[in-house]
Protein backbone atom coordinates (compact mmCIF):
# COMPACT_ATOMS: atom_id res chain seq x y z
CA UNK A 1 0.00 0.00 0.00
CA UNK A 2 0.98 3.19 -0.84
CA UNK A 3 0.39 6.64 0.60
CA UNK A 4 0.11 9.11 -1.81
CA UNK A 5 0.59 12.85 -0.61
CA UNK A 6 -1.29 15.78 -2.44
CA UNK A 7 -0.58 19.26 -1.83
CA UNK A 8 -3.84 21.28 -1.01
CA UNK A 9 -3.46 24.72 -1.77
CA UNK A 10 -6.02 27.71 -0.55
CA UNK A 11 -6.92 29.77 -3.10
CA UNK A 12 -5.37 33.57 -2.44
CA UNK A 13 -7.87 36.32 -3.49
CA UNK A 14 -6.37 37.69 -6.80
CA UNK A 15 -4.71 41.56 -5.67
CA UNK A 16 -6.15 43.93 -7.43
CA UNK A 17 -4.09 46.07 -9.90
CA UNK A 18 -3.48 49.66 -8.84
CA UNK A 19 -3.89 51.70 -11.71
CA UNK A 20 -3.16 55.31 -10.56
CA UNK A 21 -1.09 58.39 -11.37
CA UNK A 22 1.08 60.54 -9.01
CA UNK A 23 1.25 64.68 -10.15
CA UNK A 24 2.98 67.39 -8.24
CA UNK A 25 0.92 70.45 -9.98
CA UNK A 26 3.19 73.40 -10.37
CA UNK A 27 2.46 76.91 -11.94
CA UNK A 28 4.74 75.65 -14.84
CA UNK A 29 5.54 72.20 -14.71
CA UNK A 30 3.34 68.90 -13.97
CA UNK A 31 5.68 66.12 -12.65
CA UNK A 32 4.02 62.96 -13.19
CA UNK A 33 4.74 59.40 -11.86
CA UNK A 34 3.25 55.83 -12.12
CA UNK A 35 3.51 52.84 -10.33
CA UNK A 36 4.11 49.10 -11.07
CA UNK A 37 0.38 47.44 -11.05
CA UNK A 38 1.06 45.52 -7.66
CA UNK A 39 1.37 49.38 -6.17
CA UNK A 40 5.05 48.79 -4.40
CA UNK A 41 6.81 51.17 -6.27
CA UNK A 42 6.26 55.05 -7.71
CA UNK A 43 8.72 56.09 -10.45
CA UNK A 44 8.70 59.45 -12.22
CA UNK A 45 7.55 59.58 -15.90
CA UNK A 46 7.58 62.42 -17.46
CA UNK A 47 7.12 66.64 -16.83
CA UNK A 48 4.54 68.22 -18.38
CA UNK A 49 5.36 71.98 -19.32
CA UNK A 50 2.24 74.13 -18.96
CA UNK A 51 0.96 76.17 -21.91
CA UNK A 52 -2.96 75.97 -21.20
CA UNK A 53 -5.17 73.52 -19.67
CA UNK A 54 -6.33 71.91 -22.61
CA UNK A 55 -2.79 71.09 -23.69
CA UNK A 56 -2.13 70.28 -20.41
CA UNK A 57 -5.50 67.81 -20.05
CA UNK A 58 -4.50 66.36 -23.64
CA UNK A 59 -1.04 65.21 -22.63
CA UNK A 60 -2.15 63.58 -19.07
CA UNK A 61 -4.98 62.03 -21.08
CA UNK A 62 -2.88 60.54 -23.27
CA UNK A 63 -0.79 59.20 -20.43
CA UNK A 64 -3.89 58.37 -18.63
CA UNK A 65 -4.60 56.11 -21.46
CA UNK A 66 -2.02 54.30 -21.88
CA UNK A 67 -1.49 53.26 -18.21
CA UNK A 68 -5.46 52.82 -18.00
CA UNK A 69 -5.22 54.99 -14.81
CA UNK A 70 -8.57 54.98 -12.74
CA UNK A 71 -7.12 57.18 -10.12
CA UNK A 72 -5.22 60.82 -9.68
CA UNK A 73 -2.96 61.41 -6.19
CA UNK A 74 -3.04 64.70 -6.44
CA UNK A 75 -0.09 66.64 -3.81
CA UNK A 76 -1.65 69.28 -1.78
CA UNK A 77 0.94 72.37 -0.62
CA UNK A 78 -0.35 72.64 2.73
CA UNK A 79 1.02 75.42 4.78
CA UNK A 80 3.94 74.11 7.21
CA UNK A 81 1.10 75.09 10.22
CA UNK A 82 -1.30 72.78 8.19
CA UNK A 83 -3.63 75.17 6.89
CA UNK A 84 -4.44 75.10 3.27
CA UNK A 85 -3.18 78.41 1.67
CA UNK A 86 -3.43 80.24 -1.96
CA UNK A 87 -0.99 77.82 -3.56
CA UNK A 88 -3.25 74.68 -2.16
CA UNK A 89 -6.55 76.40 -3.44
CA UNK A 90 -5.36 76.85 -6.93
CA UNK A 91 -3.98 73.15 -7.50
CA UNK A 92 -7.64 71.86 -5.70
CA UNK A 93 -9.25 74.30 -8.59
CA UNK A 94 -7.21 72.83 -11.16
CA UNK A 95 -7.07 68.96 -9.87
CA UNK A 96 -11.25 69.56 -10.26
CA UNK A 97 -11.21 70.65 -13.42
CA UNK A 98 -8.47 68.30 -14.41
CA UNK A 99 -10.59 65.16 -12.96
CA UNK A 100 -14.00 66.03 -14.20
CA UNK A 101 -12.02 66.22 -17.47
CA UNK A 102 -10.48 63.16 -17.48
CA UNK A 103 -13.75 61.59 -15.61
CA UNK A 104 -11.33 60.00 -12.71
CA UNK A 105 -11.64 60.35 -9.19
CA UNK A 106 -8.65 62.07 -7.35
CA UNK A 107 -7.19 61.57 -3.80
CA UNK A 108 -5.01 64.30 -2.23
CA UNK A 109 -1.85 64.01 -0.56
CA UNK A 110 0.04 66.06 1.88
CA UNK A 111 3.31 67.45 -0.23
CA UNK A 112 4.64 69.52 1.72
CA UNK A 113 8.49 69.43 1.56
CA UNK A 114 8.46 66.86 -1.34
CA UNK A 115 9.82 68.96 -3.70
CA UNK A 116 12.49 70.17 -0.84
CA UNK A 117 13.08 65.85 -0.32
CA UNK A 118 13.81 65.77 -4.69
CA UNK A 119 16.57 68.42 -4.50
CA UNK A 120 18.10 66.88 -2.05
CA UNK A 121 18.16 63.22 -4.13
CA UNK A 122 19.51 65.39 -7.03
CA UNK A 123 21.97 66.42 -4.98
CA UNK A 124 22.79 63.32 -3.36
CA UNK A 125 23.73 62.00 -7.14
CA UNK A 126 25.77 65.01 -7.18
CA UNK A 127 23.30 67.08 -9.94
CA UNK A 128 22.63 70.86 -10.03
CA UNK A 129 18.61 71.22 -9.10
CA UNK A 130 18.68 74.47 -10.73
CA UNK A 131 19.70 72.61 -13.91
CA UNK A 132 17.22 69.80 -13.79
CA UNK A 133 14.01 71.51 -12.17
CA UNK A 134 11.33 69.01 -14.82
CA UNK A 135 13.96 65.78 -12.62
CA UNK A 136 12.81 67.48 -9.19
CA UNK A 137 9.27 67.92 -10.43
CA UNK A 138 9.04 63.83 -11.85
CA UNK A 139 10.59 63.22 -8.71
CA UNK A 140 8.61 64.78 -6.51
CA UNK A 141 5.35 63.37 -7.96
CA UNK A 142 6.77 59.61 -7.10
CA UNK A 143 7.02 60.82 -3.74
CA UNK A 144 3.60 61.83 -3.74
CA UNK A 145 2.25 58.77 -5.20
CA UNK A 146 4.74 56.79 -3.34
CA UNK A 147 3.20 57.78 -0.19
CA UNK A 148 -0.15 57.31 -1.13
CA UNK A 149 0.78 53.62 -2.00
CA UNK A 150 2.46 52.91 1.01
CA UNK A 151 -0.52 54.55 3.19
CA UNK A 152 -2.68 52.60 1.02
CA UNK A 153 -0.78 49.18 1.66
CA UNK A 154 -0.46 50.36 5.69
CA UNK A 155 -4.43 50.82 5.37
CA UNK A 156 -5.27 47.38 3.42
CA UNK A 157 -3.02 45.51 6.62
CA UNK A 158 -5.08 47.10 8.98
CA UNK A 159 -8.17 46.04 7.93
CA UNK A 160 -6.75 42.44 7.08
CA UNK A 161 -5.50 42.37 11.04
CA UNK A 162 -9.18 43.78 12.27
CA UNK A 163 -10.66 41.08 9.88
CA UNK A 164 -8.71 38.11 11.60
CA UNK A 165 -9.23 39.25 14.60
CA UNK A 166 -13.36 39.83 14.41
């Protein structure tokens, strides 16, 4: 007689693909980012110059698009005491537009010092910011994003530990 062994596996819920797009809205420059579908890790894609917001809406629609995005993280300049300020009032104005445009939902993040956080990676890798200021702005939209994801992923554990333990 022999035993035979078989290897039962659970089925694992399939993760859902994150599909979302990281922009640090400037007066003159959009840096954009994207993640990898699983949602571990932002990188910067490209900087969109700004000549109006049609132009603008046209090239983030085309990158919208392409990546099948069905989210915007948005940065929000808050003030350093918190407060939301002129600066945070015109990129809410514009992130509205630019959603109802695009017909995507947007989430804010806090920003505030990302763009001080991508100088100081240019740096680091011994570049001149003042030389590379459409780098800083790509960069500083995969922070954004990046923290959204990794908020996101702290989030999703939560739950999962509240679950088991219910």
């Amino acid at each position: 007689m022999s035993i035979r062994r078989t290897n039962v596996t659970t089925q694992e819920q399939p993760k859902p693909l994150i599909l979302a797009l990281g922009l640090d809205l400037g007066s003159k420059r959009i840096g954009v980012a994207g993640c990898d579908r699983t949602g571990l890790i932002a990188t910067g894609i490209t900087t969109v110059e700004r000549t109006s917001f049609d132009r603008d809406v046209e090239q983030i629609r085309c990158i919208v698009n392409e990546r099948q995005v069905e989210i915007l993280v948005i940065g929000l300049p808050y003030s350093m005491d918190g407060s939301l300020g002129f600066q945070a009032r015109q990129v809410q104005k514009f992130a509205k537009r630019l959603a109802k445009a695009l017909q995507l939902p947007i989430e804010y993040v806090d920003e505030r010092l990302t763009s001080f956080q991508a100088e100081q990676m240019l740096i680091a890798e011994n570049r001149s910011p003042s030389r590379h200021k459409g780098l800083i702005d790509r960069k500083a939209a995969s922070l954004i994003l990046q923290q959204w994801l990794d908020t996101k992923r702290a989030n999703s554990r939560k739950s999962l530990a509240a679950a088991i333990e219910y």
